[in-house]
PDB file of N, CA and C in Angstrom:
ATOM      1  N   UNK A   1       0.834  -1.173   0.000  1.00  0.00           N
ATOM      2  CA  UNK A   1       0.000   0.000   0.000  1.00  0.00           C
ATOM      3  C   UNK A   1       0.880   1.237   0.000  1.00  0.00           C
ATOM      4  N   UNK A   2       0.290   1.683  -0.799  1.00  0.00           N
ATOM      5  CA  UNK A   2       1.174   3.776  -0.795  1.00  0.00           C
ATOM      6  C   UNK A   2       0.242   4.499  -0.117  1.00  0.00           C
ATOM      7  N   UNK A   3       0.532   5.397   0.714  1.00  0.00           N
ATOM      8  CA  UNK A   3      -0.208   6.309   1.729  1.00  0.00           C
ATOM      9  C   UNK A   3       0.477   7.704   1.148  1.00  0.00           C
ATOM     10  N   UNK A   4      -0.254   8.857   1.106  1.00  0.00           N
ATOM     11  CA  UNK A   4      -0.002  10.293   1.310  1.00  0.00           C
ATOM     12  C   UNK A   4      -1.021  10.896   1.699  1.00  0.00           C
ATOM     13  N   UNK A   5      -1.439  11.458   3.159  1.00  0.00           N
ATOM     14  CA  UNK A   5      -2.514  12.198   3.081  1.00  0.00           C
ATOM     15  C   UNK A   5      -3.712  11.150   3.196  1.00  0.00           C
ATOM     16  N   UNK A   6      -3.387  10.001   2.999  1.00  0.00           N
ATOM     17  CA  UNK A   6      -4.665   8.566   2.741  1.00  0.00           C
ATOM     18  C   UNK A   6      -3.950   7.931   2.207  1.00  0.00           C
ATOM     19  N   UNK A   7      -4.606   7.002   1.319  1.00  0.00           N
ATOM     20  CA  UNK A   7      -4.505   5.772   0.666  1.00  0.00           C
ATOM     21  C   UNK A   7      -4.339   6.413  -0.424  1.00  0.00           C
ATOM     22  N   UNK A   8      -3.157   5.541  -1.255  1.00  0.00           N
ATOM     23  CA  UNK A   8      -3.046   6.373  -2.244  1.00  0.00           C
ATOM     24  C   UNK A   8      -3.743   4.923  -3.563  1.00  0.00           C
ATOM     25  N   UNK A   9      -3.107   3.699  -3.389  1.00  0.00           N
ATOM     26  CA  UNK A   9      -2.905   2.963  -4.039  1.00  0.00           C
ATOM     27  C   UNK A   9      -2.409   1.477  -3.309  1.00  0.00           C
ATOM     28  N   UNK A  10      -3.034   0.335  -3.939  1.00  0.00           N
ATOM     29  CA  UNK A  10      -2.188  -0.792  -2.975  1.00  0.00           C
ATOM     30  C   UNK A  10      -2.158  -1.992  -4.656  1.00  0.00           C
ATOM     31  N   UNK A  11      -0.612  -2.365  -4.580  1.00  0.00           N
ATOM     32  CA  UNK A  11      -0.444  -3.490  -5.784  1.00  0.00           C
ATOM     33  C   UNK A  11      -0.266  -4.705  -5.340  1.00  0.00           C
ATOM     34  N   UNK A  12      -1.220  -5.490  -6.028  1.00  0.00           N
ATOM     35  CA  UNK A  12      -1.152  -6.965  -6.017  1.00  0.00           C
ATOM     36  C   UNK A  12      -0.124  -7.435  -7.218  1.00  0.00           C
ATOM     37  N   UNK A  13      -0.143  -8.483  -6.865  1.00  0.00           N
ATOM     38  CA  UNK A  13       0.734  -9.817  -7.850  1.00  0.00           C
ATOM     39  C   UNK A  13      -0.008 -10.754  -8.229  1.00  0.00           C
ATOM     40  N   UNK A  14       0.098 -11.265  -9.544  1.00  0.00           N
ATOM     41  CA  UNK A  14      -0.897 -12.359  -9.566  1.00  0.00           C
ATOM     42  C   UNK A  14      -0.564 -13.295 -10.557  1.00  0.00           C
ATOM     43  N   UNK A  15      -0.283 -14.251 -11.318  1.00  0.00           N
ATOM     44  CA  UNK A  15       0.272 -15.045 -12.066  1.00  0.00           C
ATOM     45  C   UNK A  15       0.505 -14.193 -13.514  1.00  0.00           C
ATOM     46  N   UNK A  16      -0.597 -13.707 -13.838  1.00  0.00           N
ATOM     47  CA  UNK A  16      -0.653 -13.149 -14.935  1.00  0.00           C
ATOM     48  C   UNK A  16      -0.724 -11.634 -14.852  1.00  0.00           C
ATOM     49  N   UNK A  17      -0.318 -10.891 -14.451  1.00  0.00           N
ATOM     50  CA  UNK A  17      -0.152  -9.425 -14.084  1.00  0.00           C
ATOM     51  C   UNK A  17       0.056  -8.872 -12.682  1.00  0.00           C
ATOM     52  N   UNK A  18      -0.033  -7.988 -12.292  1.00  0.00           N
ATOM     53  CA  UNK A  18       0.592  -6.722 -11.322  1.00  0.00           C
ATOM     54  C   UNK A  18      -0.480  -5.820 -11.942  1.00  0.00           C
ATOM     55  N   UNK A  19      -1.382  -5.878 -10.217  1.00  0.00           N
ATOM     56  CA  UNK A  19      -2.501  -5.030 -10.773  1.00  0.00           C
ATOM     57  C   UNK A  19      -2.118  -3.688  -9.379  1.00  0.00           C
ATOM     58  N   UNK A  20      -2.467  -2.576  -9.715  1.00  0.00           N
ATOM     59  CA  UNK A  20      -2.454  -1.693  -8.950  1.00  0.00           C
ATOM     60  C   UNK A  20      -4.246  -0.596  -9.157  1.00  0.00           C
ATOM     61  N   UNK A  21      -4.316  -0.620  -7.541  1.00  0.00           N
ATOM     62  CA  UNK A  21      -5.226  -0.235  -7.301  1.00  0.00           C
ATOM     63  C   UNK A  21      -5.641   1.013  -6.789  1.00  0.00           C
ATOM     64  N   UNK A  22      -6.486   1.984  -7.387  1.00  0.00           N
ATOM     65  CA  UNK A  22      -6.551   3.229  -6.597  1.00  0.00           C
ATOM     66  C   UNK A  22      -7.559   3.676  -5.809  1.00  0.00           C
ATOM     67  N   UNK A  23      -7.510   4.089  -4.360  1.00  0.00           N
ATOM     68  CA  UNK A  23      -8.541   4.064  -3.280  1.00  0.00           C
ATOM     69  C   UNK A  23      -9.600   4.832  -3.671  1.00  0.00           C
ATOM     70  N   UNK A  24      -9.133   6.049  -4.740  1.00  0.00           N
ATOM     71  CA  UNK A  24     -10.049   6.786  -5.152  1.00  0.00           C
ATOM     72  C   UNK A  24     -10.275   6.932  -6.470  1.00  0.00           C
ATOM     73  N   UNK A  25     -10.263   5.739  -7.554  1.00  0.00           N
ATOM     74  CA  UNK A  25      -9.759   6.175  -8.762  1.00  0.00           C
ATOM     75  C   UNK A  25     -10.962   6.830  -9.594  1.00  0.00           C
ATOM     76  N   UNK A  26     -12.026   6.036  -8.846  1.00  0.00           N
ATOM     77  CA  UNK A  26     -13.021   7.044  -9.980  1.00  0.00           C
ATOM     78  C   UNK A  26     -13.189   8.531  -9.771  1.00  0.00           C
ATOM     79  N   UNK A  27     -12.589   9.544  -8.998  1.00  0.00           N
ATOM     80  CA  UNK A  27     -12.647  10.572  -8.625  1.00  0.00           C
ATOM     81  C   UNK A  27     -11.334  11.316  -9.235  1.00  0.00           C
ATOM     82  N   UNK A  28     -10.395  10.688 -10.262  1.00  0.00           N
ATOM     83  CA  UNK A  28      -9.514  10.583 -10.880  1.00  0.00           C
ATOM     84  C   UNK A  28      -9.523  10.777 -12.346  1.00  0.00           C
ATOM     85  N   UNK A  29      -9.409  11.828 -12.975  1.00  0.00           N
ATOM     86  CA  UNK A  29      -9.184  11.892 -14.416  1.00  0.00           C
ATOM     87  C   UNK A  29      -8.135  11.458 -15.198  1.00  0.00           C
ATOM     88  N   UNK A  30      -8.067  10.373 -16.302  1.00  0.00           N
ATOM     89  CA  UNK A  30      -7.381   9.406 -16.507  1.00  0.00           C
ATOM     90  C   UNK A  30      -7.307   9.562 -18.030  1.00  0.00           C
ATOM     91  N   UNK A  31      -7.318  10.850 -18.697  1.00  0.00           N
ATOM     92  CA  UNK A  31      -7.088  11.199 -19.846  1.00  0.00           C
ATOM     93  C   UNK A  31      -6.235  10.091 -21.046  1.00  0.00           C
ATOM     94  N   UNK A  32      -4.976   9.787 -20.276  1.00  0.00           N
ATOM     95  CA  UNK A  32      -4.381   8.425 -21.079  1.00  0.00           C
ATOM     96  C   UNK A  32      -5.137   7.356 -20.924  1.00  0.00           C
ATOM     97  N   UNK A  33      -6.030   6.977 -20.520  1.00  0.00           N
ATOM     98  CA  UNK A  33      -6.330   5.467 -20.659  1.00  0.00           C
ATOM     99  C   UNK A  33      -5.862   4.413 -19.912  1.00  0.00           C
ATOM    100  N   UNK A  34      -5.295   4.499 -18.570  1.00  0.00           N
ATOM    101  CA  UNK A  34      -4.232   3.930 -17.849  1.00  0.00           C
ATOM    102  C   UNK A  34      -5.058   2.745 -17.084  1.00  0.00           C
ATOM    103  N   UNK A  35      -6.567   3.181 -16.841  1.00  0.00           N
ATOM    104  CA  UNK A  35      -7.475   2.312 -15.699  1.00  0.00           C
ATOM    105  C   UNK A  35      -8.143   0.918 -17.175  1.00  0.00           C
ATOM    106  N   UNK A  36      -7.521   0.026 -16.647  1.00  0.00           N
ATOM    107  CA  UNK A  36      -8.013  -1.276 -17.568  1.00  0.00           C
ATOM    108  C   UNK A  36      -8.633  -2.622 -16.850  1.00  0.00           C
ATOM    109  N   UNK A  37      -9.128  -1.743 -15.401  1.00  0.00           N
ATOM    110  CA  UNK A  37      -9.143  -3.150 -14.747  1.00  0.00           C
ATOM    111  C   UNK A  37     -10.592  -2.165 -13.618  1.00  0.00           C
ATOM    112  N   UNK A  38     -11.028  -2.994 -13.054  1.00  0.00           N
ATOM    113  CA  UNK A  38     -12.260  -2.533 -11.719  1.00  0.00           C
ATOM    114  C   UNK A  38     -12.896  -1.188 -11.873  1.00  0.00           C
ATOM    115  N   UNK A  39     -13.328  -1.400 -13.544  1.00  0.00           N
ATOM    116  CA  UNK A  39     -14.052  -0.045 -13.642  1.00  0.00           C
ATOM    117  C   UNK A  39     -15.395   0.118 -13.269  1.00  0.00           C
ATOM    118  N   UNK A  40     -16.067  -1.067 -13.101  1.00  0.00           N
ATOM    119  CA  UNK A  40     -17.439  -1.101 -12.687  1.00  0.00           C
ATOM    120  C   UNK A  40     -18.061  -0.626 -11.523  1.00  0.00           C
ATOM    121  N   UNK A  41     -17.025  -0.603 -10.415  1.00  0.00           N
ATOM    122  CA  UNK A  41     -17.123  -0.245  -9.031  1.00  0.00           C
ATOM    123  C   UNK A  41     -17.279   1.433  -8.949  1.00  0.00           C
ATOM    124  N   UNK A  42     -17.842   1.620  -7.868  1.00  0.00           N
ATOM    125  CA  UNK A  42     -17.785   3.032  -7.525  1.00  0.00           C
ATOM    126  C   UNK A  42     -16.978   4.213  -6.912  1.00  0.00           C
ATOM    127  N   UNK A  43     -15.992   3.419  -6.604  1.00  0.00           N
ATOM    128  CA  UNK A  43     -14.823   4.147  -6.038  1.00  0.00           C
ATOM    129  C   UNK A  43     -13.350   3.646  -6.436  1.00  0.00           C
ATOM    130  N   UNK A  44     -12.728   2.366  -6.503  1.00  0.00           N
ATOM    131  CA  UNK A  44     -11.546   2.319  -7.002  1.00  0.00           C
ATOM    132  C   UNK A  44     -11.945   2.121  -8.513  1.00  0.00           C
ATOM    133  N   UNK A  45     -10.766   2.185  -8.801  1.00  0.00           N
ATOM    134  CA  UNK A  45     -10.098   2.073 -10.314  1.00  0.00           C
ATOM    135  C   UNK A  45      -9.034   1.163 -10.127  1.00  0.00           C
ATOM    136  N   UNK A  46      -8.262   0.589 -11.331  1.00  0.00           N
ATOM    137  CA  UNK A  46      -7.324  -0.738 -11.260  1.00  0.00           C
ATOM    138  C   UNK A  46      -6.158  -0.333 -12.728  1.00  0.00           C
ATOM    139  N   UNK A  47      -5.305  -0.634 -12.993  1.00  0.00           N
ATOM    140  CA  UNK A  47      -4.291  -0.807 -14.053  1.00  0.00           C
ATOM    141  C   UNK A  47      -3.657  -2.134 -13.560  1.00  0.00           C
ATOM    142  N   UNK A  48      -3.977  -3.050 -14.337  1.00  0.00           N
ATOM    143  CA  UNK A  48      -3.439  -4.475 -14.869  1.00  0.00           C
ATOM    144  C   UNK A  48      -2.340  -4.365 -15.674  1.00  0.00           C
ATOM    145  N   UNK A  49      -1.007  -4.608 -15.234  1.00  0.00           N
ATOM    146  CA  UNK A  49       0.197  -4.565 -15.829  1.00  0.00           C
ATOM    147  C   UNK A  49       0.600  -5.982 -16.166  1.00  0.00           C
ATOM    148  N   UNK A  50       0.526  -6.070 -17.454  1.00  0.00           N
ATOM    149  CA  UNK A  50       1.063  -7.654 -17.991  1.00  0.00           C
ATOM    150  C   UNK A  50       2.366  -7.529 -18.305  1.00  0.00           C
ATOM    151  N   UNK A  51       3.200  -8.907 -18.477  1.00  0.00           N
ATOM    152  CA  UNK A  51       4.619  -8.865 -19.001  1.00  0.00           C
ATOM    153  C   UNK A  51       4.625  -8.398 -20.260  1.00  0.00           C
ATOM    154  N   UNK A  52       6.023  -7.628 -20.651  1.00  0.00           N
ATOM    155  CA  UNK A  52       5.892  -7.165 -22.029  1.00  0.00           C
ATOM    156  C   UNK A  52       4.973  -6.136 -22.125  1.00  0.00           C
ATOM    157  N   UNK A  53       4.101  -5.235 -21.121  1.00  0.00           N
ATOM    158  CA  UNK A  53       3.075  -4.134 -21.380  1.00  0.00           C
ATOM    159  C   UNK A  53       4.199  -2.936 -21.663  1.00  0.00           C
ATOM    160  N   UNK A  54       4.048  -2.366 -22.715  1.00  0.00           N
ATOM    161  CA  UNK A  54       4.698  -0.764 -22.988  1.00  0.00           C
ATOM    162  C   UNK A  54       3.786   0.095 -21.547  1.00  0.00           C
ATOM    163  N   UNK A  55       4.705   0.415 -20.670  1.00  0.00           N
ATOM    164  CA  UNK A  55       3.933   1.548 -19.743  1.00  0.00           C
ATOM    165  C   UNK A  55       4.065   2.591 -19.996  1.00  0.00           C
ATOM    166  N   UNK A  56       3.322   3.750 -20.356  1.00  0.00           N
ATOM    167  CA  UNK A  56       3.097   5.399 -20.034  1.00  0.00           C
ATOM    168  C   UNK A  56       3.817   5.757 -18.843  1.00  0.00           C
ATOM    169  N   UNK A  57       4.717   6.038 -18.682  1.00  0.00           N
ATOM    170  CA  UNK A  57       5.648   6.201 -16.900  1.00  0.00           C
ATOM    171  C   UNK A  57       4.994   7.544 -16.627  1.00  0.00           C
ATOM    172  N   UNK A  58       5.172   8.614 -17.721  1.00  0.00           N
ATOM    173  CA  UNK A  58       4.622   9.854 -17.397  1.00  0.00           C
ATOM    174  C   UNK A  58       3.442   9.965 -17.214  1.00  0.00           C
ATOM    175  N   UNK A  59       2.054   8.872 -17.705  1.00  0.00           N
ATOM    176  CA  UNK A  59       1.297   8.869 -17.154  1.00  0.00           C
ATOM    177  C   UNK A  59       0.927   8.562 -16.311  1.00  0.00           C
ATOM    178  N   UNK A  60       1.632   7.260 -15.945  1.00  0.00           N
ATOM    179  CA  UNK A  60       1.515   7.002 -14.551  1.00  0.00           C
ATOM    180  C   UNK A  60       1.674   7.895 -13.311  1.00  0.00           C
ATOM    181  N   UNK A  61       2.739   8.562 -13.522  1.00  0.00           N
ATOM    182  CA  UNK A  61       3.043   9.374 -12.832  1.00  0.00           C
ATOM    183  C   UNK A  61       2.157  10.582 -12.431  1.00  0.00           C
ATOM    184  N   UNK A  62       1.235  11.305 -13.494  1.00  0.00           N
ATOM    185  CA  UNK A  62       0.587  11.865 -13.433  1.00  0.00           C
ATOM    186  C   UNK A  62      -0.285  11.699 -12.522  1.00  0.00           C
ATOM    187  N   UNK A  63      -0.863  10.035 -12.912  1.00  0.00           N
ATOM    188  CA  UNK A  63      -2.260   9.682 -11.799  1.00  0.00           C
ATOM    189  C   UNK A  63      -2.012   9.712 -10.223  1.00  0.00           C
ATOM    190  N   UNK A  64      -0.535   9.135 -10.315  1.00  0.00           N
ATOM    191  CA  UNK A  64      -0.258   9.130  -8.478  1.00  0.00           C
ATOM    192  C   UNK A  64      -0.275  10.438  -8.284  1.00  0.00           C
ATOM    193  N   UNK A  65       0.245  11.844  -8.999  1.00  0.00           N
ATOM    194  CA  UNK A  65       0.186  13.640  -8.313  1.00  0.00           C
ATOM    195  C   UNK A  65      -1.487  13.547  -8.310  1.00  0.00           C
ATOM    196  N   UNK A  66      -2.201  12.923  -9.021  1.00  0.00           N
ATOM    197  CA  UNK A  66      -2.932  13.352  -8.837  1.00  0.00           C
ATOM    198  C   UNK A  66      -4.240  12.816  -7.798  1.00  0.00           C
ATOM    199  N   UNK A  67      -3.548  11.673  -7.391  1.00  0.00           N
ATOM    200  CA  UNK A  67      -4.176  11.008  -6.367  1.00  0.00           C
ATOM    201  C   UNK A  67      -3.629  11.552  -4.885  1.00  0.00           C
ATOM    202  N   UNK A  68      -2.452  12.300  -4.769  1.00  0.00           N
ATOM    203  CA  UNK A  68      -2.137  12.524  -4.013  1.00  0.00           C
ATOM    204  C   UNK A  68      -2.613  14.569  -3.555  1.00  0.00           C
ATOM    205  N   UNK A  69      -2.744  14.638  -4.370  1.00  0.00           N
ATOM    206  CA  UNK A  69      -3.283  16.274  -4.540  1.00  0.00           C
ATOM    207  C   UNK A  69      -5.003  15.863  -3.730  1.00  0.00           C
ATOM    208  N   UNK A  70      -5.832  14.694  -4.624  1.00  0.00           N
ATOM    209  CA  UNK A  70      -6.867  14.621  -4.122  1.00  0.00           C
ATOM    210  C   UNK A  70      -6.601  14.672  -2.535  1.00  0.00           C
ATOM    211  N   UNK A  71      -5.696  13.830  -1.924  1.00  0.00           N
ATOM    212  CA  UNK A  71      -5.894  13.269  -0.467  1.00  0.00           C
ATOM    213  C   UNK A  71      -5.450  14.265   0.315  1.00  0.00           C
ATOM    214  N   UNK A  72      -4.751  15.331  -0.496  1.00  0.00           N
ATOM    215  CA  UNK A  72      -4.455  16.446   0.531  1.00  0.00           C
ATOM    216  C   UNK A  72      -5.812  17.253  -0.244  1.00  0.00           C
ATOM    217  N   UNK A  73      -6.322  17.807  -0.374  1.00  0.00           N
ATOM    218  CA  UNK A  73      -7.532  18.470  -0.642  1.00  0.00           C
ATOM    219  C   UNK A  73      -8.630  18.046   0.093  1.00  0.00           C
ATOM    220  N   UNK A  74      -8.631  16.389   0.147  1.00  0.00           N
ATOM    221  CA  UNK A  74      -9.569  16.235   0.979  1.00  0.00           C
ATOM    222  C   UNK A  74      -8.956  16.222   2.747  1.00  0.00           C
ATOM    223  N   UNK A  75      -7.744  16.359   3.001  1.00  0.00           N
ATOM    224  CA  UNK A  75      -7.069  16.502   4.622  1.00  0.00           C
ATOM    225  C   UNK A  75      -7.782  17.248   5.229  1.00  0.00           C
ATOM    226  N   UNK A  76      -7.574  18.390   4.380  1.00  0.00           N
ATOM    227  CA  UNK A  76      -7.767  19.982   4.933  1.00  0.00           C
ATOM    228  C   UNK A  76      -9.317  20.163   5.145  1.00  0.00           C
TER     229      UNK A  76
END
C-alpha cells in the first residue's frame, strides 16, 4: 500500500499481471487510458500490468500527483 494524506494505491501480484489499485480512482481523471481493470465499481479504479506491457511512466506518474493532490484536498 502507498499512503499520502490517505490511501493512495495498494499493488497486487498475480500469475498473470501486477494489478495496482486506486482508493479513489473514480474521482480521478485518466485522460491516457491507464485504468483497464475494476471499472465497474464506484470508487476504485485498477491498471493491470502484464509482461511485455509498454507503460506510459509519465502517465503514470501523473495519476499518483494526482491522487495525491486529491488526499491532501480532501485533509484539509
Amino acid at each position: 500500500m502507498w499512503y499520502h494524506d490517505g490511501m493512495i494505491c495498494t499493488g497486487e501480484t498475480y500469475k498473470s499481471a501486477v494489478k495496482v489499485t486506486f482508493a479513489k480512482g473514480t474521482s480521478l481523471e485518466d485522460p491516457s487510458g491507464l485504468f483497464n481493470s475494476s471499472l465497474e465499481g464506484n470508487t476504485r479504479r485498477a491498471i493491470d500490468f502484464h509482461e511485455g506491457d509498454d507503460i506510459d511512466e509519465d502517465a503514470f506518474k501523473t495519476l499518483i500527483r494526482a491522487a495525491v493532490a486529491l488526499n491532501r484536498s480532501s485533509a484539509r
